[in-house]
PDB file of N, CA and C in Angstrom:
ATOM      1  N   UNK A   1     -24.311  50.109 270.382  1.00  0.00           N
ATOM      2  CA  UNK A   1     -24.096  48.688 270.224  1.00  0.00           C
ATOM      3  C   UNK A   1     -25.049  47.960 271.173  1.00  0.00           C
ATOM      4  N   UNK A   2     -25.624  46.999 270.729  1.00  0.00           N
ATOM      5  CA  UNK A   2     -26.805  45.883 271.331  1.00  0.00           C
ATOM      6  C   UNK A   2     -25.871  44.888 271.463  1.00  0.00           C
ATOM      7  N   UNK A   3     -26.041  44.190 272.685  1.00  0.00           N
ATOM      8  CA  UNK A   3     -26.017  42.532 273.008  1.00  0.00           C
ATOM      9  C   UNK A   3     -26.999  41.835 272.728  1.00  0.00           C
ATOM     10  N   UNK A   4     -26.707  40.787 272.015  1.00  0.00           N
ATOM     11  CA  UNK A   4     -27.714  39.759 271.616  1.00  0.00           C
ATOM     12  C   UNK A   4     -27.582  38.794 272.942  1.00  0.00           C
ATOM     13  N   UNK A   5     -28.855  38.935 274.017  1.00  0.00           N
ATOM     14  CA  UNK A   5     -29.190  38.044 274.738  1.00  0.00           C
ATOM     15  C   UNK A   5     -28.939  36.886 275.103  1.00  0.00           C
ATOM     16  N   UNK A   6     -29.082  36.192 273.677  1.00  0.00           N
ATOM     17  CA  UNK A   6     -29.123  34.542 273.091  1.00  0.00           C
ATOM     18  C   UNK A   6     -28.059  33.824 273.141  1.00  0.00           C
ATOM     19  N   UNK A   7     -26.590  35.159 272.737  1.00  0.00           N
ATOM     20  CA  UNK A   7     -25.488  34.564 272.325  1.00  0.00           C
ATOM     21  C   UNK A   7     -24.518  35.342 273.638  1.00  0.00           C
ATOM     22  N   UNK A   8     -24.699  36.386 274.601  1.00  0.00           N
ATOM     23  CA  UNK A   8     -23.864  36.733 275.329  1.00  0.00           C
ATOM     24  C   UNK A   8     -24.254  35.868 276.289  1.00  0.00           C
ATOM     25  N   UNK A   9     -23.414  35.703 277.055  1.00  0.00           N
ATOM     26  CA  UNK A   9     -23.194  34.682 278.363  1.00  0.00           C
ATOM     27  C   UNK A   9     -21.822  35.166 279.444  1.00  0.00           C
ATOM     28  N   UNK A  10     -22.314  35.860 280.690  1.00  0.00           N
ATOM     29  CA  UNK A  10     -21.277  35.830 281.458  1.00  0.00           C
ATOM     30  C   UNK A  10     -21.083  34.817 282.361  1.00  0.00           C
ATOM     31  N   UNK A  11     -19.992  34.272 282.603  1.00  0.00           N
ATOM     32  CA  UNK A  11     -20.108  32.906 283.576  1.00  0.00           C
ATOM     33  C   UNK A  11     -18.176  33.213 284.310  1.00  0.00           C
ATOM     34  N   UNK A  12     -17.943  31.522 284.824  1.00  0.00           N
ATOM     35  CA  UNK A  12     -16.684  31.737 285.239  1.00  0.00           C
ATOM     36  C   UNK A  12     -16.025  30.951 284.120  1.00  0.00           C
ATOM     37  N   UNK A  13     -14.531  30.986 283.707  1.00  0.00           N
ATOM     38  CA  UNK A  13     -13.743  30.781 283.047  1.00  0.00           C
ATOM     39  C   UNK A  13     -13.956  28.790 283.254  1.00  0.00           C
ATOM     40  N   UNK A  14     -14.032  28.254 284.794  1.00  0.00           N
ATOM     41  CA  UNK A  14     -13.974  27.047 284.932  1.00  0.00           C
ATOM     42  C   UNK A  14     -14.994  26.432 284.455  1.00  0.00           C
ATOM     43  N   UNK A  15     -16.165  27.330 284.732  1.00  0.00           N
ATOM     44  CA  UNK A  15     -17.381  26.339 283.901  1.00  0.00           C
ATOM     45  C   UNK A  15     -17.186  26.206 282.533  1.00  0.00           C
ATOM     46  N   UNK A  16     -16.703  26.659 281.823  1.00  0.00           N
ATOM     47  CA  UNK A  16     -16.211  26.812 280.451  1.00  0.00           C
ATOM     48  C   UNK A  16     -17.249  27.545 279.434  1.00  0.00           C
ATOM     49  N   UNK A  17     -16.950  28.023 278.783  1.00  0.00           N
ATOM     50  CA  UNK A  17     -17.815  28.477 277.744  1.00  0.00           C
ATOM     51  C   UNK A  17     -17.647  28.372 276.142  1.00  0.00           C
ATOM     52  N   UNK A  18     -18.309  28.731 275.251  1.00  0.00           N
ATOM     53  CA  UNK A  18     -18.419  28.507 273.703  1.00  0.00           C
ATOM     54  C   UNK A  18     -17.417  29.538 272.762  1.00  0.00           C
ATOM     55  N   UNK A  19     -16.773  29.580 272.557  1.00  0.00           N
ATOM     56  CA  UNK A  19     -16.007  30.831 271.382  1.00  0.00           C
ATOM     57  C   UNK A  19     -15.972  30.393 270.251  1.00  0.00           C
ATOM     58  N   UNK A  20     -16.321  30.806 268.594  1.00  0.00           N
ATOM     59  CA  UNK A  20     -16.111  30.727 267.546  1.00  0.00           C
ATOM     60  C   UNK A  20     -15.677  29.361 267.149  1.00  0.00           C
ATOM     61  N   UNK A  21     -16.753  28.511 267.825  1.00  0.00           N
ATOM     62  CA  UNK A  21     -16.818  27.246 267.439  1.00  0.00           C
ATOM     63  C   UNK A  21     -16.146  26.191 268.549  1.00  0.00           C
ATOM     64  N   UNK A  22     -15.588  27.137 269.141  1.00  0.00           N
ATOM     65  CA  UNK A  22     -14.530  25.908 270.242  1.00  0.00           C
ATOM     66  C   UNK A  22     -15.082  25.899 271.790  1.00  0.00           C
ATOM     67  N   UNK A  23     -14.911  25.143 272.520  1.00  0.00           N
ATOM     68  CA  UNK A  23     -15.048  25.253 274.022  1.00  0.00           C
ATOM     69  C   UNK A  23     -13.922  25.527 274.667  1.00  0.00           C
ATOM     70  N   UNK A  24     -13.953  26.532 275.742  1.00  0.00           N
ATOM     71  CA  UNK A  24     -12.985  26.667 276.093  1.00  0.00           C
ATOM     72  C   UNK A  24     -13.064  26.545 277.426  1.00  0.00           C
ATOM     73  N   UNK A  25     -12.118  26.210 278.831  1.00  0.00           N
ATOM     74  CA  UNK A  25     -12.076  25.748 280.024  1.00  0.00           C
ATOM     75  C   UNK A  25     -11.277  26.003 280.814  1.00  0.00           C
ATOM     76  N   UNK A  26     -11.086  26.016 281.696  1.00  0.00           N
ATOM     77  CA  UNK A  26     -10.025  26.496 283.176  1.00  0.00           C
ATOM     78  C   UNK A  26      -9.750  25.151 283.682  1.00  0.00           C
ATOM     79  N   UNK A  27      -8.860  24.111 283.737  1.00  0.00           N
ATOM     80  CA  UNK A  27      -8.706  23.047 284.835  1.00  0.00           C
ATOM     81  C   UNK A  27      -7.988  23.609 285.673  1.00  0.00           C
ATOM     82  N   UNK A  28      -8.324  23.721 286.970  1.00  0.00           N
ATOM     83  CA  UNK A  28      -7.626  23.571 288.186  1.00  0.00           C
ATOM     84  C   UNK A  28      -7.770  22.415 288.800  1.00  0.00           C
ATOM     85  N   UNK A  29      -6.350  22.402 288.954  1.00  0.00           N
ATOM     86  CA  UNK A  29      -5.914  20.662 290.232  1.00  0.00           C
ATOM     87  C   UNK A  29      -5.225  21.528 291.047  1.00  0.00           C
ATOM     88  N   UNK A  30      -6.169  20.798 292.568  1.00  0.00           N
ATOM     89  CA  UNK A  30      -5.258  21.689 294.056  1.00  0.00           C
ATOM     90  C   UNK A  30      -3.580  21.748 293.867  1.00  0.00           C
ATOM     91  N   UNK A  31      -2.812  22.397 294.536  1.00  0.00           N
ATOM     92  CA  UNK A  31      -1.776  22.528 294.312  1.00  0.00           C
ATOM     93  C   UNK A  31      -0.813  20.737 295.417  1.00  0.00           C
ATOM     94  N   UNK A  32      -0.003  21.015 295.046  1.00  0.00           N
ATOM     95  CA  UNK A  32       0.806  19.596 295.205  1.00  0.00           C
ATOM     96  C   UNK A  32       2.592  20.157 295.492  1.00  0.00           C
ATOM     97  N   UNK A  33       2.845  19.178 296.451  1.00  0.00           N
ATOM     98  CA  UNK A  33       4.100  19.899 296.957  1.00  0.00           C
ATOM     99  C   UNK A  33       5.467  18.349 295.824  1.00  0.00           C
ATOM    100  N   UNK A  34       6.578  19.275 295.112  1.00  0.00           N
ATOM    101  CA  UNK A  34       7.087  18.282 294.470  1.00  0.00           C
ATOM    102  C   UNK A  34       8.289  18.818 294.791  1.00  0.00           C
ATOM    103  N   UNK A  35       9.561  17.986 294.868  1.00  0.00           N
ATOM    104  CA  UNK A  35      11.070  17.675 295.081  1.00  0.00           C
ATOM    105  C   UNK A  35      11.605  17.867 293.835  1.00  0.00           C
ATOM    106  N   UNK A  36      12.151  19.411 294.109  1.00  0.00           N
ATOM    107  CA  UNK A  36      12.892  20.168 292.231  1.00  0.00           C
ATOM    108  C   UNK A  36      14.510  19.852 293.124  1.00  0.00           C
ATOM    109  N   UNK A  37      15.350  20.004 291.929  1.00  0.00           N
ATOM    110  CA  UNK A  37      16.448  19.946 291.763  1.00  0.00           C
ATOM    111  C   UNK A  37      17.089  21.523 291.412  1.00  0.00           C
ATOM    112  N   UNK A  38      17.949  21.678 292.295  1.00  0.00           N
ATOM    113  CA  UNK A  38      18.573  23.275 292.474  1.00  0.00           C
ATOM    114  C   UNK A  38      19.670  23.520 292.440  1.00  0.00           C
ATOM    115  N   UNK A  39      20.622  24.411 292.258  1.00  0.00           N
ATOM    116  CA  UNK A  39      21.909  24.194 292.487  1.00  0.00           C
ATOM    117  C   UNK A  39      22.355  25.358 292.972  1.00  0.00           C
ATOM    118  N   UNK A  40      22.910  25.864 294.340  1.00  0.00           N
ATOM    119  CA  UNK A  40      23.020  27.109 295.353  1.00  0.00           C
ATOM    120  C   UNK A  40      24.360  27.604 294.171  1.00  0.00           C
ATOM    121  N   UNK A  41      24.492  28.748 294.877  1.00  0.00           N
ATOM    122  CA  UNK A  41      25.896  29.826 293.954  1.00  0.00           C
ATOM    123  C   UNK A  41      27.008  28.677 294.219  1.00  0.00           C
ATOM    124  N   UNK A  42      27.175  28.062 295.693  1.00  0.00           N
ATOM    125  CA  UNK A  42      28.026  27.352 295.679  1.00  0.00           C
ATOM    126  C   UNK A  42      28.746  26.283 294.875  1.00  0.00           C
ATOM    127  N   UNK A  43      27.341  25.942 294.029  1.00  0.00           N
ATOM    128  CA  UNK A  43      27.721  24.615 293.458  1.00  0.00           C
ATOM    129  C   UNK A  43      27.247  23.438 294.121  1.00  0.00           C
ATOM    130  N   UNK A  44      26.393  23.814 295.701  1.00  0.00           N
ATOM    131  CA  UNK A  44      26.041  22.659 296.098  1.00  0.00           C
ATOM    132  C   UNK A  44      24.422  22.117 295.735  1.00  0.00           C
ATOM    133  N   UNK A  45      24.235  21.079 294.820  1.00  0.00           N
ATOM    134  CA  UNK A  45      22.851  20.432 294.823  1.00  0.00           C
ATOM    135  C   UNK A  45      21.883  20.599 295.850  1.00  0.00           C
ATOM    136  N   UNK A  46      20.616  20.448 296.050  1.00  0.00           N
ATOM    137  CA  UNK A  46      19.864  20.291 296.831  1.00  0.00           C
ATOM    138  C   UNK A  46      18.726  19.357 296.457  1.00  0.00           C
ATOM    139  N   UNK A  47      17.594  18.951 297.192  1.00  0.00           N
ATOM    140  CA  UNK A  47      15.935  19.001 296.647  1.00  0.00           C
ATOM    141  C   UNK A  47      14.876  19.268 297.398  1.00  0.00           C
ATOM    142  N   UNK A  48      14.594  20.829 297.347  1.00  0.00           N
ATOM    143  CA  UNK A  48      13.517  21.321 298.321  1.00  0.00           C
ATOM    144  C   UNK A  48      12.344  21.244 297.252  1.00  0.00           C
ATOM    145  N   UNK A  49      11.323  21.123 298.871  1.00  0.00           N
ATOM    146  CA  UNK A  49      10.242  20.858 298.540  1.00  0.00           C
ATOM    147  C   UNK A  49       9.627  22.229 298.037  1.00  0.00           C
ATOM    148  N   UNK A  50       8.867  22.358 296.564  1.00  0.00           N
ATOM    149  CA  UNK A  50       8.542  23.464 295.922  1.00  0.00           C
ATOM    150  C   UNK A  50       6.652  23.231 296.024  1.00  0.00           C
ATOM    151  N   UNK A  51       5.950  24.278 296.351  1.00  0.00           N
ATOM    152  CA  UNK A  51       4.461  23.831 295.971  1.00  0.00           C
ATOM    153  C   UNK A  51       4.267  24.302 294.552  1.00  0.00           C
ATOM    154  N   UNK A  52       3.911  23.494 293.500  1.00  0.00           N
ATOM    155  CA  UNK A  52       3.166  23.672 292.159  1.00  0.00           C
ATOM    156  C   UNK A  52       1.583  23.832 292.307  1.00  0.00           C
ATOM    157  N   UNK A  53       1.088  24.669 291.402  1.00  0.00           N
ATOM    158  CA  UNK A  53       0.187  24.420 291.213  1.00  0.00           C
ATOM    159  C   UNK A  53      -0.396  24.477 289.289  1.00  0.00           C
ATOM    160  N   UNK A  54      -1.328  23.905 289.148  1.00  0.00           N
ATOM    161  CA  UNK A  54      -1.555  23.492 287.685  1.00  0.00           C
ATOM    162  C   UNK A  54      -3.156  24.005 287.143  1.00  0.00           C
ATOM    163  N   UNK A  55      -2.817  25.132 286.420  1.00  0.00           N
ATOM    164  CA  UNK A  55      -3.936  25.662 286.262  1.00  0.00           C
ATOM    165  C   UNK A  55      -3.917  25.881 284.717  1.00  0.00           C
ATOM    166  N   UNK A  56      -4.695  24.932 283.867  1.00  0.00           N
ATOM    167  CA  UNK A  56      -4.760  24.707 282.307  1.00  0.00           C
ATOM    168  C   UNK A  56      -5.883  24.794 281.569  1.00  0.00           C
ATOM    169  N   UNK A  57      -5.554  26.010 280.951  1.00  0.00           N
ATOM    170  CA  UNK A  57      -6.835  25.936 279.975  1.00  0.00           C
ATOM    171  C   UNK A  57      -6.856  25.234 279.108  1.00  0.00           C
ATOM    172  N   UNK A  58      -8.040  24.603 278.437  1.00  0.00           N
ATOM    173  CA  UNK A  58      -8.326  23.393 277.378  1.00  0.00           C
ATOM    174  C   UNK A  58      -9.071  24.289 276.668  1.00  0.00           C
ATOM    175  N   UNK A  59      -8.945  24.380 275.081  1.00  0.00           N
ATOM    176  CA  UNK A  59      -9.242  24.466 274.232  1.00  0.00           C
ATOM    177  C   UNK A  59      -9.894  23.314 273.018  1.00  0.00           C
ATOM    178  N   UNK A  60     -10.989  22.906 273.556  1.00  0.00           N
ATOM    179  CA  UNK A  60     -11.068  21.618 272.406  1.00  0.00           C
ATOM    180  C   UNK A  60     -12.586  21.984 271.037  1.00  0.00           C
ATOM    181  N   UNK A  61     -12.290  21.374 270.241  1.00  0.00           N
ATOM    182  CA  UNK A  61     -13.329  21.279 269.650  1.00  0.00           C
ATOM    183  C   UNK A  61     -15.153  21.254 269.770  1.00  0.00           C
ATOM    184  N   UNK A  62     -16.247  22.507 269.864  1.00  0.00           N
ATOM    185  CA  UNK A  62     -17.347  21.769 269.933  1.00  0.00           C
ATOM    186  C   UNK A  62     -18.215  21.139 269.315  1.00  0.00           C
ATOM    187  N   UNK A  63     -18.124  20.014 269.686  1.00  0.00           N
ATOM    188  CA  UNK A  63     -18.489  18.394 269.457  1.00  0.00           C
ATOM    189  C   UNK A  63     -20.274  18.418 269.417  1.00  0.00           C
ATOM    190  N   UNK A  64     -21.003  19.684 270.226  1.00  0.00           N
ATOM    191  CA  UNK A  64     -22.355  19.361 269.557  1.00  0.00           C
ATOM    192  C   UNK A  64     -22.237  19.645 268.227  1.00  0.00           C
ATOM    193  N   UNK A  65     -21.868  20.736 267.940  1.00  0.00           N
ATOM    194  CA  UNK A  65     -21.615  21.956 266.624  1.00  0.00           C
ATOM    195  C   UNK A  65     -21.992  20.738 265.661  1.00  0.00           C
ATOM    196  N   UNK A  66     -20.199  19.992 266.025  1.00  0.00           N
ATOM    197  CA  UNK A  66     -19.953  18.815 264.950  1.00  0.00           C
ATOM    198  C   UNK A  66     -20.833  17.811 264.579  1.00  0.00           C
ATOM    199  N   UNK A  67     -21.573  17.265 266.096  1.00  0.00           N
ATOM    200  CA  UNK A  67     -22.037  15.793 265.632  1.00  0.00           C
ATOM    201  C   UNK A  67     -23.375  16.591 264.776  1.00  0.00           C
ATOM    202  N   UNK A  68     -23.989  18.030 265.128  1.00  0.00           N
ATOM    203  CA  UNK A  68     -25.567  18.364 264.327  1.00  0.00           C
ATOM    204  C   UNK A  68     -24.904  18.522 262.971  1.00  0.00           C
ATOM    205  N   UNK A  69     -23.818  19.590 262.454  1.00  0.00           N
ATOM    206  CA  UNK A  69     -23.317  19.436 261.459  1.00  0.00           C
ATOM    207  C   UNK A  69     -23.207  18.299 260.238  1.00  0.00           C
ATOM    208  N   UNK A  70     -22.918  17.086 261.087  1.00  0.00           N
ATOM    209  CA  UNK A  70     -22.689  15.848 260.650  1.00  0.00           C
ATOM    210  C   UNK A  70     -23.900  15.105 260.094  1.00  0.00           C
ATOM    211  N   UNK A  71     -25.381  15.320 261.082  1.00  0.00           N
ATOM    212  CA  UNK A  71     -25.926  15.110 260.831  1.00  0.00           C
ATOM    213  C   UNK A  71     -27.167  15.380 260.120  1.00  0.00           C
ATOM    214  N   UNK A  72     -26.914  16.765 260.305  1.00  0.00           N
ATOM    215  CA  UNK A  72     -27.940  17.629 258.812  1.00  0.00           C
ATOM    216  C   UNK A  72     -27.323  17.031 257.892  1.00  0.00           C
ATOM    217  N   UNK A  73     -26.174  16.590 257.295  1.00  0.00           N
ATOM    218  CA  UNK A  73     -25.369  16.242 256.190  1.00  0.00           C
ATOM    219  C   UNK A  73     -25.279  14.850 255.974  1.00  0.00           C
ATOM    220  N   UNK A  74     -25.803  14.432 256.336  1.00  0.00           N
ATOM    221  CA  UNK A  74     -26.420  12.477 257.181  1.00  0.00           C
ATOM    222  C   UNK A  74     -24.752  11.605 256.974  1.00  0.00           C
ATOM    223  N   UNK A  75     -24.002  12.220 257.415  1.00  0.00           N
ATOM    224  CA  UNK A  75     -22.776  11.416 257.666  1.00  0.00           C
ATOM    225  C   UNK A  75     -22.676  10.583 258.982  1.00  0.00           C
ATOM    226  N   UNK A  76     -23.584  11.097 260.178  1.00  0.00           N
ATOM    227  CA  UNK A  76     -23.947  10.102 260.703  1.00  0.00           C
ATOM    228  C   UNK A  76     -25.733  10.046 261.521  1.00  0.00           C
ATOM    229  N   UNK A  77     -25.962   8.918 261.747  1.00  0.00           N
ATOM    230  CA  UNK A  77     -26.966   8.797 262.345  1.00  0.00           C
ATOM    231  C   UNK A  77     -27.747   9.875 263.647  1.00  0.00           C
ATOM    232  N   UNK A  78     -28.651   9.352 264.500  1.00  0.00           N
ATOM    233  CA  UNK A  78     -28.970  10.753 265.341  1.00  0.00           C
ATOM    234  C   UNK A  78     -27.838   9.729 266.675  1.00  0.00           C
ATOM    235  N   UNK A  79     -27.972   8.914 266.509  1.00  0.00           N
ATOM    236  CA  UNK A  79     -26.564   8.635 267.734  1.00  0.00           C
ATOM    237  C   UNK A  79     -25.448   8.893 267.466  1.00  0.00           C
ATOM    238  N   UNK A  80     -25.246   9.311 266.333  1.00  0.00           N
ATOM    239  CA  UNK A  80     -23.908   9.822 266.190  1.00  0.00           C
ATOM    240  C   UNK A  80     -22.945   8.743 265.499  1.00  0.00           C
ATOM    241  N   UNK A  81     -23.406   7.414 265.262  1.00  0.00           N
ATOM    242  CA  UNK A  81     -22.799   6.517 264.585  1.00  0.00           C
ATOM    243  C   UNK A  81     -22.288   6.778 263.208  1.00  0.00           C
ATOM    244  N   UNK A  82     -21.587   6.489 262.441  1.00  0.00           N
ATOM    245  CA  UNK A  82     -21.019   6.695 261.383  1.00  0.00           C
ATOM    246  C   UNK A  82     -21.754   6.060 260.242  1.00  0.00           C
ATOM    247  N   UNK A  83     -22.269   6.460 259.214  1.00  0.00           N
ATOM    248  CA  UNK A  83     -22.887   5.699 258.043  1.00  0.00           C
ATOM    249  C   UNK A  83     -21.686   4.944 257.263  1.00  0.00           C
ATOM    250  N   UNK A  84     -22.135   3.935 256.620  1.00  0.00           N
ATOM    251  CA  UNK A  84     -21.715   2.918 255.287  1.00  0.00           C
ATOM    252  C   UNK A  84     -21.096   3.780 254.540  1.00  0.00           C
ATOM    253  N   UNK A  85     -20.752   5.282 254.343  1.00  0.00           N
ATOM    254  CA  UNK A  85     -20.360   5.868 253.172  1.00  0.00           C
ATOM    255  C   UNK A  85     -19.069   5.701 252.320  1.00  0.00           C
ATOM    256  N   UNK A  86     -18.219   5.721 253.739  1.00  0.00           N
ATOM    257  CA  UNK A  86     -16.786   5.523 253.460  1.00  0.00           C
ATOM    258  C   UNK A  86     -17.013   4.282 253.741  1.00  0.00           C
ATOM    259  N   UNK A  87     -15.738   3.669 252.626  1.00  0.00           N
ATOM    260  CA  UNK A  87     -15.881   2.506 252.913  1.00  0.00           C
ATOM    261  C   UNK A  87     -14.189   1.761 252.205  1.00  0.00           C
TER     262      UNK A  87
END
């Protein structure tokens, strides 16, 4: 088996990279200390301070793919504006 050069890419998860049409991404936001609601065996309430942290991958659409797509097919302009078609 050969790797095609052109199309393999190792990088980190945060910089994001290309899959089968989609971009995909790592957000990390530093972690953050938040006041949860608990309830001991006793039955007695509390609100200790818990550290979260938020680490989300995004999966979105790629949008060059789309706008060249769009525009070999002249649905829109080279800025990306929308033509008169629909109407």
């Amino acid at each position: 088996m050969d790797l095609d050069v052109e199309k393999t890419k190792i990088t980190q998860v945060s910089k994001g990279y290309k899959f089968i049409g989609f971009e995909n991404r790592l957000n990390i936001k530093p972690p953050r200390l938040k006041r949860v609601l608990q309830k001991s065996k006793s039955g007695v309430y509390s609100r200790p301070l818990k550290r979260t942290t938020s680490h989300q991958i995004t999966i979105e659409p790629d949008t060059e793919r789309i706008f060249k797509r769009l525009k070999l097919l002249k649905f829109c302009d080279i800025t990306g504006k929308a033509k008169g078609i629909l109407k």
